[in-house]
N, C-alpha and C. Protein backbone atom coordinates (compact mmCIF):
# COMPACT_ATOMS: atom_id res chain seq x y z
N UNK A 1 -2.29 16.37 14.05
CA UNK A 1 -2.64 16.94 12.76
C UNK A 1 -3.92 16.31 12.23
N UNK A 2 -3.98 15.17 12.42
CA UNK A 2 -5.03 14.55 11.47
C UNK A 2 -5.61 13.05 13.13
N UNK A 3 -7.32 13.37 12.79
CA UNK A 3 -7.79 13.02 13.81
C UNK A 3 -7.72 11.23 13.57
N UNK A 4 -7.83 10.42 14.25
CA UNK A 4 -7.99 8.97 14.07
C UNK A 4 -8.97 8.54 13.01
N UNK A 5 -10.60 9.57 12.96
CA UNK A 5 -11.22 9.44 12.12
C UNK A 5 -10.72 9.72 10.38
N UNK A 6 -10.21 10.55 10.58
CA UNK A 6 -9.39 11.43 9.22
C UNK A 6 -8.44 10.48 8.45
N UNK A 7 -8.03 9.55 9.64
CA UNK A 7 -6.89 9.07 8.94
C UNK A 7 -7.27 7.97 8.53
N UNK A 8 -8.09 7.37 9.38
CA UNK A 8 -9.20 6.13 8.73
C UNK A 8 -9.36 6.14 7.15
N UNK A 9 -10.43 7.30 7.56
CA UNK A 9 -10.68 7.94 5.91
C UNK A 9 -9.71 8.27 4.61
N UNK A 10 -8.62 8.77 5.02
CA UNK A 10 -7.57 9.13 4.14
C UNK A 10 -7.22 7.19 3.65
N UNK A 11 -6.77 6.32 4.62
CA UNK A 11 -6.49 5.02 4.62
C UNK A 11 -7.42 4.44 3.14
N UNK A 12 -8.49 4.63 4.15
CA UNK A 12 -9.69 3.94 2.86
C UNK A 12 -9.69 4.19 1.94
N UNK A 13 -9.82 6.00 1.35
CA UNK A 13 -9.64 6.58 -0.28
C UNK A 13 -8.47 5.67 -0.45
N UNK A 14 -7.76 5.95 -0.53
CA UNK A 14 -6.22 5.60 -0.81
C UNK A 14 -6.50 3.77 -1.11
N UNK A 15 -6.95 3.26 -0.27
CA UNK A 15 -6.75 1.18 -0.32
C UNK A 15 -7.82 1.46 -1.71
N UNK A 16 -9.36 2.23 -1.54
CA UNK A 16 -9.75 2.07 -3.00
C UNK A 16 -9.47 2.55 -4.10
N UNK A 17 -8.42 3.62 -3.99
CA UNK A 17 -8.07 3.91 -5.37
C UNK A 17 -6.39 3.11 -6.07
N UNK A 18 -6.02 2.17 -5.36
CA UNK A 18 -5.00 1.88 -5.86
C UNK A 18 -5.51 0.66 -6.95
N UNK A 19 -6.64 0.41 -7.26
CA UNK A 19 -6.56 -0.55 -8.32
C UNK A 19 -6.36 0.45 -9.87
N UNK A 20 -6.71 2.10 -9.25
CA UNK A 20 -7.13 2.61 -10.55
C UNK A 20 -4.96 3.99 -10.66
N UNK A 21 -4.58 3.47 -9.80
CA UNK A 21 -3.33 3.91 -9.67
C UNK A 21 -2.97 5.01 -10.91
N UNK A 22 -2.57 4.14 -11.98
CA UNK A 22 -2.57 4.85 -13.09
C UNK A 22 -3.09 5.72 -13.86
N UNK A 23 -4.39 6.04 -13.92
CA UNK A 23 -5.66 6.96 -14.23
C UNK A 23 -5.93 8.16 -13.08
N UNK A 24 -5.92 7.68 -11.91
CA UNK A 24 -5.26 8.81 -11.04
C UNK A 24 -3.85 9.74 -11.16
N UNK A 25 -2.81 9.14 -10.96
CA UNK A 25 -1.86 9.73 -10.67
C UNK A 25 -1.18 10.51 -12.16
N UNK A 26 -1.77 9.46 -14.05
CA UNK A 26 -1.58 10.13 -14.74
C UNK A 26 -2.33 11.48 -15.24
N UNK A 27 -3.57 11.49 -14.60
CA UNK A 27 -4.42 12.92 -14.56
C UNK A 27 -3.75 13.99 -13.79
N UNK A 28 -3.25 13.88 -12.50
CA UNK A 28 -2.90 14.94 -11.79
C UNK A 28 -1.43 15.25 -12.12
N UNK A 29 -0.47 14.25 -13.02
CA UNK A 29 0.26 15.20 -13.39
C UNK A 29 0.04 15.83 -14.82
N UNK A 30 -0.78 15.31 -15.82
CA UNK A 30 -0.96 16.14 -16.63
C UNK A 30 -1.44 17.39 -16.02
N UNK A 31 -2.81 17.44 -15.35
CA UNK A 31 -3.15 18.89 -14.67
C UNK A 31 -2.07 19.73 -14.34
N UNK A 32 -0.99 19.07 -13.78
CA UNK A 32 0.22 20.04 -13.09
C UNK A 32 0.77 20.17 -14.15
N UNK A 33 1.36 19.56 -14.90
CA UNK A 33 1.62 20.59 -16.33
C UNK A 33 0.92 21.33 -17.06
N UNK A 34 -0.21 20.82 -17.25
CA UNK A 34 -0.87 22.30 -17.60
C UNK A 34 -1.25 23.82 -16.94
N UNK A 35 -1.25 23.07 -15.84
CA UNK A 35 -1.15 24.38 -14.74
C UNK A 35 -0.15 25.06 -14.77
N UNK A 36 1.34 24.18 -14.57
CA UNK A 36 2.33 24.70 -14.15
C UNK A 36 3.29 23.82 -14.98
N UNK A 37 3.17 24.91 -16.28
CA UNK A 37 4.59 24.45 -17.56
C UNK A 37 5.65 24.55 -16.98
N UNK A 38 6.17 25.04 -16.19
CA UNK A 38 8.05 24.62 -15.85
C UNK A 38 7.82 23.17 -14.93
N UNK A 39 6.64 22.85 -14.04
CA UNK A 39 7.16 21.65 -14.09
C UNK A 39 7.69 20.19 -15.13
N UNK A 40 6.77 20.84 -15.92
CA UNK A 40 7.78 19.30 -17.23
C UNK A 40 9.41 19.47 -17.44
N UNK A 41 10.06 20.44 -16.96
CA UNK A 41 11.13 20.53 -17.15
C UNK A 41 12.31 19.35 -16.07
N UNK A 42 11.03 18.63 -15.49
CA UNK A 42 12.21 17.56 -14.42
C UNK A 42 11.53 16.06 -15.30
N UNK A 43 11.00 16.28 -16.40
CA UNK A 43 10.19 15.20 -17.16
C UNK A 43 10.99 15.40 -18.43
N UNK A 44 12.06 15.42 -18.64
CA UNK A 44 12.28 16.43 -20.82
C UNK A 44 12.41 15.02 -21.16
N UNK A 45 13.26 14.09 -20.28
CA UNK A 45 13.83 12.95 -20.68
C UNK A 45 12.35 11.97 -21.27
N UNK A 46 11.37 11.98 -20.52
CA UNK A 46 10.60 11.01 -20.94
C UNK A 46 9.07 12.03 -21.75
N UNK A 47 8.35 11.05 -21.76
CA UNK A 47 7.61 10.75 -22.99
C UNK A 47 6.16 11.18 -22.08
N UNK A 48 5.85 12.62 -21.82
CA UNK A 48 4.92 13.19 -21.17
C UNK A 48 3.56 13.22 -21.64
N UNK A 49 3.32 12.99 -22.89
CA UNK A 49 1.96 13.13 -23.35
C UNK A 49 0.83 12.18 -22.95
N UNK A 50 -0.12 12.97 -23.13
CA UNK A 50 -1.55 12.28 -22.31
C UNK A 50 -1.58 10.40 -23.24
N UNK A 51 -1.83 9.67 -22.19
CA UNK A 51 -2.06 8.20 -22.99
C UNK A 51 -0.65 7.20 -22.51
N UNK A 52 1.02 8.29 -22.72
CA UNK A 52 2.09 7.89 -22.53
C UNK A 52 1.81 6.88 -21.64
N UNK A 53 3.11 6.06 -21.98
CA UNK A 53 3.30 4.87 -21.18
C UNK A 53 4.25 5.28 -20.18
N UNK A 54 4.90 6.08 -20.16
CA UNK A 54 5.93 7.22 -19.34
C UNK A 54 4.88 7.97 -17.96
N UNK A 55 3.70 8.63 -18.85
CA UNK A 55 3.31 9.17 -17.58
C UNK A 55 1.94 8.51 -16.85
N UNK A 56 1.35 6.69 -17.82
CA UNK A 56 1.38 6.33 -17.18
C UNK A 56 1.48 5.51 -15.48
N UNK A 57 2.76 5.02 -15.99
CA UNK A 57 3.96 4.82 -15.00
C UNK A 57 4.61 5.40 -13.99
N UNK A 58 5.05 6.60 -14.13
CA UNK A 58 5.06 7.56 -13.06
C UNK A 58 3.68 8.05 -12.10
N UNK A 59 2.82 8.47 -12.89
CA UNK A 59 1.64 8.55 -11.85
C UNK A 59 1.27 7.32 -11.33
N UNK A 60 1.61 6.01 -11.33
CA UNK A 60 0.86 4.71 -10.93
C UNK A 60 2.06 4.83 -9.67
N UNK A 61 3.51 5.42 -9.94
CA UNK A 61 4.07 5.07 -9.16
C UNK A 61 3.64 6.58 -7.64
N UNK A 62 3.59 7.31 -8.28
CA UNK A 62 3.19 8.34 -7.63
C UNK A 62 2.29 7.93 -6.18
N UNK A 63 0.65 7.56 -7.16
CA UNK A 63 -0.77 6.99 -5.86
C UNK A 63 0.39 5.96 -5.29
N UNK A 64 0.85 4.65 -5.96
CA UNK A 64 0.95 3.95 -5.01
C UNK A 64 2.26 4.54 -3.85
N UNK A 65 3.00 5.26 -3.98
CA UNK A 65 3.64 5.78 -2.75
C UNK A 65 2.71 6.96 -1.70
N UNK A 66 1.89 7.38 -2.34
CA UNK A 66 0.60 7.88 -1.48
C UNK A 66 0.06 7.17 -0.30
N UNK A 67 -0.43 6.22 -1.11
CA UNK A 67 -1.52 4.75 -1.02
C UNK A 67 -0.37 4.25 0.82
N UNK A 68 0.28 4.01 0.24
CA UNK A 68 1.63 3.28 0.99
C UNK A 68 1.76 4.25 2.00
N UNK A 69 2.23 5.56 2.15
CA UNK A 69 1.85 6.77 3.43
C UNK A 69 0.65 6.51 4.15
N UNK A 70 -0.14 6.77 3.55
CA UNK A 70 -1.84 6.45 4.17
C UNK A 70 -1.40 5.13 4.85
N UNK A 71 -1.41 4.22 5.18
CA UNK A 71 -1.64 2.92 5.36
C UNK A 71 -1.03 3.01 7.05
N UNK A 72 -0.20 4.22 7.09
CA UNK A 72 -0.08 4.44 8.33
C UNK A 72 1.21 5.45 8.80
N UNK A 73 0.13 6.82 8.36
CA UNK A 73 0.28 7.98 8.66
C UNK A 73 1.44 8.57 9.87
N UNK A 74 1.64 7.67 10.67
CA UNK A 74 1.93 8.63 12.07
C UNK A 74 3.92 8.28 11.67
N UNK A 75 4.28 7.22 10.77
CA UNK A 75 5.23 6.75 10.29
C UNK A 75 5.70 7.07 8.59
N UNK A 76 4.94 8.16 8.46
CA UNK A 76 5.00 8.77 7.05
C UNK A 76 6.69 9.39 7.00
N UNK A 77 7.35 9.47 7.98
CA UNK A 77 8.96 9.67 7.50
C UNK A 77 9.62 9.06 7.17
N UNK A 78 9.19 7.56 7.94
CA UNK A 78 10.40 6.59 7.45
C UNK A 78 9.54 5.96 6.24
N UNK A 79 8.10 6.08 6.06
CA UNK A 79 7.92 5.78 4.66
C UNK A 79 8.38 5.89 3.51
N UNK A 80 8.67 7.46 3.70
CA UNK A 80 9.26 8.25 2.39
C UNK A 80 10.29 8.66 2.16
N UNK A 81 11.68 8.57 3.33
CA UNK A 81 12.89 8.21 3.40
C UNK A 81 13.72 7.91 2.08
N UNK A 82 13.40 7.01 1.52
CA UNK A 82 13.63 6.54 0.31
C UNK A 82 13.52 7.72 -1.15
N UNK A 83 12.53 8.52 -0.59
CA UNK A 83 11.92 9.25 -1.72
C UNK A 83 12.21 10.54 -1.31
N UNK A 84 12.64 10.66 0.30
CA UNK A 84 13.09 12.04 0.37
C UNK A 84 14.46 11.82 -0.32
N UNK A 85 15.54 11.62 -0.17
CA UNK A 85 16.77 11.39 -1.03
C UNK A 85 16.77 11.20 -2.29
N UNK A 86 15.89 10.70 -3.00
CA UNK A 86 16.21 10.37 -4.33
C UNK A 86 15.46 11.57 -5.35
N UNK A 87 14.59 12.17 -4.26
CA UNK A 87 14.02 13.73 -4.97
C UNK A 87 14.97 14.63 -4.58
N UNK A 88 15.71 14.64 -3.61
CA UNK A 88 16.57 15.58 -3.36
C UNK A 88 18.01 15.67 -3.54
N UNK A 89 18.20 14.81 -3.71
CA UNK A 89 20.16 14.74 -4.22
C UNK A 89 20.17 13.92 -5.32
N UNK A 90 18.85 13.02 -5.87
CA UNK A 90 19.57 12.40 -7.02
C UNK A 90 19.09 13.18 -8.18
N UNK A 91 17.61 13.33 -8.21
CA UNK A 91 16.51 14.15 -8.97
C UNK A 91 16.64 15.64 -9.17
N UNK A 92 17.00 16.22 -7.85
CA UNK A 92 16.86 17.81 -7.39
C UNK A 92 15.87 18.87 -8.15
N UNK A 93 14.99 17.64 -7.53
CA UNK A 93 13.16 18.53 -7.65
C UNK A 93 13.26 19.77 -6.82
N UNK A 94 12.69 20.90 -7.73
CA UNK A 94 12.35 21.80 -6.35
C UNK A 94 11.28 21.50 -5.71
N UNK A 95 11.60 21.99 -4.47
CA UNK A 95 10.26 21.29 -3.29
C UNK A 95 8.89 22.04 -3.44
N UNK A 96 8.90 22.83 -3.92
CA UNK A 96 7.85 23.74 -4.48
C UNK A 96 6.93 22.87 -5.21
N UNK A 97 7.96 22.22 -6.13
CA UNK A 97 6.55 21.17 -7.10
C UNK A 97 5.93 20.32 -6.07
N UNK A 98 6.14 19.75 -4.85
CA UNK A 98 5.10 18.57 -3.84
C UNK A 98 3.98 19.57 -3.82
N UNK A 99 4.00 20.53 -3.41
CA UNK A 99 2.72 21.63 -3.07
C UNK A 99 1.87 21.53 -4.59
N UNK A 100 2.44 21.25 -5.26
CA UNK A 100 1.84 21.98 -6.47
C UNK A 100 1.22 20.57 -6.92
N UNK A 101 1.79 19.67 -7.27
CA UNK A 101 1.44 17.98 -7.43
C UNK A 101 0.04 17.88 -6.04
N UNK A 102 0.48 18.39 -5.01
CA UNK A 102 -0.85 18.17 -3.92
C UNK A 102 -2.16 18.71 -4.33
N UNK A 103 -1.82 19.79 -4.85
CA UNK A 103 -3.09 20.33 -5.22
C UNK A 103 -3.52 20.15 -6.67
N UNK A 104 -2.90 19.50 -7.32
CA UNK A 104 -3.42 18.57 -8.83
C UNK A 104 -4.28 18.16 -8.39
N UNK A 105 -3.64 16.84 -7.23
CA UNK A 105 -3.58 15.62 -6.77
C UNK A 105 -5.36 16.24 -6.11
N UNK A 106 -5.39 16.82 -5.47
CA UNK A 106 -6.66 17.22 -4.69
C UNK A 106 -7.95 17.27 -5.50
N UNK A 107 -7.79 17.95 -6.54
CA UNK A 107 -8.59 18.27 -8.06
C UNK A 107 -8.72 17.28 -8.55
N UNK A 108 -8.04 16.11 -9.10
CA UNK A 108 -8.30 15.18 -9.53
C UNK A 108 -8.88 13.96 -8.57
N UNK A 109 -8.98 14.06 -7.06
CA UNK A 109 -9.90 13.18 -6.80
C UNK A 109 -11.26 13.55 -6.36
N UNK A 110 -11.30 14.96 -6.62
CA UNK A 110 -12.47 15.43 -6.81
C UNK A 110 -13.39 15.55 -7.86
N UNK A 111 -12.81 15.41 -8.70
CA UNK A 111 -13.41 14.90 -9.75
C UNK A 111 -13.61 13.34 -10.07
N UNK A 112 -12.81 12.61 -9.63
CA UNK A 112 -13.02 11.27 -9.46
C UNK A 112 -14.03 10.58 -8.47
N UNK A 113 -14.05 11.23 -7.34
CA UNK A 113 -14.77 11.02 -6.56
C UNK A 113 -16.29 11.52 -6.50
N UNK A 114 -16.48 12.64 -6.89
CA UNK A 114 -17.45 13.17 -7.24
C UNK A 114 -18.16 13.42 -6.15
N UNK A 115 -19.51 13.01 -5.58
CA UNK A 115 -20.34 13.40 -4.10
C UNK A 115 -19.18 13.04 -2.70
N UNK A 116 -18.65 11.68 -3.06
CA UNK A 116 -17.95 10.81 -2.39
C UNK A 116 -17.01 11.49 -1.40
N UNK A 117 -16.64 12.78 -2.19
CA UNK A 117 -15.62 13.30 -1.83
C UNK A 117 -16.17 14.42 -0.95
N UNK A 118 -16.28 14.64 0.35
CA UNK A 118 -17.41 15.26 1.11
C UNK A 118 -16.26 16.55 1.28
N UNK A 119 -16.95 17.47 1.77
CA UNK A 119 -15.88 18.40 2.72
C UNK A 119 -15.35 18.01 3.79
N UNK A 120 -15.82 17.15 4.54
CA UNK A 120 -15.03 16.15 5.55
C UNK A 120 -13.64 15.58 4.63
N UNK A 121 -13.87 14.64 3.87
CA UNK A 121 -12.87 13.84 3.09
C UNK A 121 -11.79 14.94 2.42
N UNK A 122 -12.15 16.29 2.11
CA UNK A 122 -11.35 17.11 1.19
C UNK A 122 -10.46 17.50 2.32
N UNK A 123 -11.07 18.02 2.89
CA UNK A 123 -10.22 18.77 4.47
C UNK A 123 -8.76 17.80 4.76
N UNK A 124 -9.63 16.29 5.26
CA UNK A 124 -8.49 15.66 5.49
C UNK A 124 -7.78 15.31 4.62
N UNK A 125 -8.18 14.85 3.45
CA UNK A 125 -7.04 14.38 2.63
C UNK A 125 -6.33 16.05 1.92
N UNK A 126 -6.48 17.07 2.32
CA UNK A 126 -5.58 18.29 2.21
C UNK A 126 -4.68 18.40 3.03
N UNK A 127 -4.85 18.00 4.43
CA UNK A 127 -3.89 17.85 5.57
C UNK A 127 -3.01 16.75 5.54
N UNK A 128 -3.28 15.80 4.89
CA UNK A 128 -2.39 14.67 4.52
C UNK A 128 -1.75 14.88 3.76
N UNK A 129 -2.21 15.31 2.35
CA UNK A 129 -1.47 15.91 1.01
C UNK A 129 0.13 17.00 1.72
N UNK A 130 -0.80 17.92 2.14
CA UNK A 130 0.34 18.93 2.52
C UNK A 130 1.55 18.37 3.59
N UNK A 131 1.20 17.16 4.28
CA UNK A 131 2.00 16.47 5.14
C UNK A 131 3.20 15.98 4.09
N UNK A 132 2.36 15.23 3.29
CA UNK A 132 2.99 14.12 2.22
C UNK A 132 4.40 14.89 1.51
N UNK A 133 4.10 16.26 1.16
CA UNK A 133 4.74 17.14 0.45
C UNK A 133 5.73 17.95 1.62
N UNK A 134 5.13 18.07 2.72
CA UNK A 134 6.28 18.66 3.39
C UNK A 134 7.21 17.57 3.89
N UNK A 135 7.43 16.48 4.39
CA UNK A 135 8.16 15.32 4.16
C UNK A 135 8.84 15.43 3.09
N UNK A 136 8.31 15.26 2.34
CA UNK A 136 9.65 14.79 0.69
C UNK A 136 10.21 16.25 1.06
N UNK A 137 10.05 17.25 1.20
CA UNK A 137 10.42 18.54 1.35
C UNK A 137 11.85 18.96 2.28
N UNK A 138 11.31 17.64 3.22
CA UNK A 138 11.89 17.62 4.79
C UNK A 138 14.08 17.85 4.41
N UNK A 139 14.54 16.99 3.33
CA UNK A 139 15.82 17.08 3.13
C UNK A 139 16.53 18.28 2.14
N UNK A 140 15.53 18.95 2.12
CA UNK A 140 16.15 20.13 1.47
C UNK A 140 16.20 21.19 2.43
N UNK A 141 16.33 20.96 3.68
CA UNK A 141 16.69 22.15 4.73
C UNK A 141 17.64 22.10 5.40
């Protein structure tokens, strides 16, 4: 799926954006709620507004389980193991929202990244994204 070079690359975005964890991961889910209002409906309990210390926190936790995939891709199942179960029998996210969080997620480091973010870098980190999301996806079949 993803070439040795690709994954390099995906590795690297990912090791430099985890100092900014929180500012990442709380942009791309605001975007996904604004994009896509029924997703706040797996959020009612907490405290969603832009600034929150709620969504915060969740997006910091978000990159860094990203961050943590990247670091070595070819073992991205038993990475997320943990997170396939607890989105799927404890949470019961529909799997629909990973697709939809991926492509926040895509938008917002394009804008973060700005030149940085080449069509090389978008490509792969789209093939990773959509990996990332079909995994967590993987226990609802």
């Amino acid at each position: 799926m993803l070439s040795k070079k690709e994954k390099k690359l995906i590795k690297e975005i990912w090791e430099r954006l985890t100092p900014v964890a929180e500012d990442i991961g709380s942009e791309a889910l605001l975007r996904m709620f604004a994009s896509y209002p029924g997703t706040k409906t797996y959020f009612s309990h907490l405290d969603i507004s832009p600034g929150s210390a709620h969504l915060s926190s969740h997006g910091k936790k978000i990159v860094l389980a990203i961050a943590e995939g990247a670091k070595d891709i070819s073992q991205l199942t038993v990475t997320l193991a943990p997170l396939q179960t607890l989105h799927a029998y404890q949470l019961r996210i529909d799997p629909t929202n990973f697709k939809l969080l991926s492509h926040c997620m895509l938008v917002t480091l394009a804008c973060y990244l700005g030149s940085e973010f080449t069509p090389v870098a978008h490509a792969a980190m789209d093939k990773f994204l959509s990996a990332f999301a079909a995994v967590l996806s993987e226990k609802y079949r």
